[in-house]
Protein backbone atom coordinates (compact mmCIF):
# COMPACT_ATOMS: atom_id res chain seq x y z
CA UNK A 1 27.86 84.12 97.72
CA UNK A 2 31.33 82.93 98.40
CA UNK A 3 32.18 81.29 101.93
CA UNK A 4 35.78 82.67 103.57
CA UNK A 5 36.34 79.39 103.79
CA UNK A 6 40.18 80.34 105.67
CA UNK A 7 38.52 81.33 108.32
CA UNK A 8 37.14 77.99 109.61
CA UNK A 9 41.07 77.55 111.20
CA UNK A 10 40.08 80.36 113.33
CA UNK A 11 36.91 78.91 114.39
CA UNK A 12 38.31 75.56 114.79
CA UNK A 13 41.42 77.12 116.93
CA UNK A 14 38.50 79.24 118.99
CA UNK A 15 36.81 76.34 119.64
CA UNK A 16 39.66 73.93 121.13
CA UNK A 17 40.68 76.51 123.69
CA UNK A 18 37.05 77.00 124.58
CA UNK A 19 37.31 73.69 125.04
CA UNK A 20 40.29 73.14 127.25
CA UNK A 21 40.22 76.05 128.92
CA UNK A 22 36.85 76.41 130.72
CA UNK A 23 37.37 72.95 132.37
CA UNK A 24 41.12 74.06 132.63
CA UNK A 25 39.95 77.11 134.54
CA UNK A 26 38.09 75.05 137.52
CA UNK A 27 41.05 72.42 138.02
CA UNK A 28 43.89 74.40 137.77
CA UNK A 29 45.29 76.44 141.06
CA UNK A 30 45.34 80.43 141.57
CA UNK A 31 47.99 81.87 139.09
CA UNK A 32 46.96 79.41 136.50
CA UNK A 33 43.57 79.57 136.51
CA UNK A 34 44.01 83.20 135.84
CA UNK A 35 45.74 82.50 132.55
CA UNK A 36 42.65 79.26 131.49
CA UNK A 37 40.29 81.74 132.14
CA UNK A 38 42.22 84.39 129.27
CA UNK A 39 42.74 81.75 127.06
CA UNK A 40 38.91 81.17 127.14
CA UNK A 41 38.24 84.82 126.48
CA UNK A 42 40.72 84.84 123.52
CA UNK A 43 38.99 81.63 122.14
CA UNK A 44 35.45 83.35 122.05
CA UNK A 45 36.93 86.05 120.53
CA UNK A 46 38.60 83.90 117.93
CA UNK A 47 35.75 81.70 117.11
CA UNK A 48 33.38 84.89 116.97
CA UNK A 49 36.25 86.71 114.72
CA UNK A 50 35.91 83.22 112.57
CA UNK A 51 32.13 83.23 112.15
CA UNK A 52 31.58 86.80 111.36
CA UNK A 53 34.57 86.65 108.48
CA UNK A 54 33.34 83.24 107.12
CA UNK A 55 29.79 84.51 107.02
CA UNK A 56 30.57 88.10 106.27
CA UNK A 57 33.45 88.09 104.37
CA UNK A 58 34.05 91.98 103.46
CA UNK A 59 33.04 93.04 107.15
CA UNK A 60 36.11 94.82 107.78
């Protein structure tokens, strides 16, 4: 079994904006909070994108 082991940026890159943005999301003010809160979404989505190729890697 071989690991996708490129994929580990994508997990590491999920993981920082989880990161920053969740406590980014409670300090910031209206507008920007907004944008945290996206960046968060994007970063699950990143890190979940990472796991599932680096485990999987034929998936898609």
């Amino acid at each position: 079994m071989s690991i996708g082991y490129k994929y580990i940026g994508l997990i590491m890159a999920g993981l920082a904006a989880i990161c920053w943005g969740l406590p980014a999301s409670h300090r910031l003010k209206f507008p920007f909070d907004i944008g945290a809160a996206l960046i968060v979404l994007a970063g699950v989505i990143a890190m979940t994108l990472g796991v599932l190729l680096t485990c999987i890697p034929g998936f898609f």
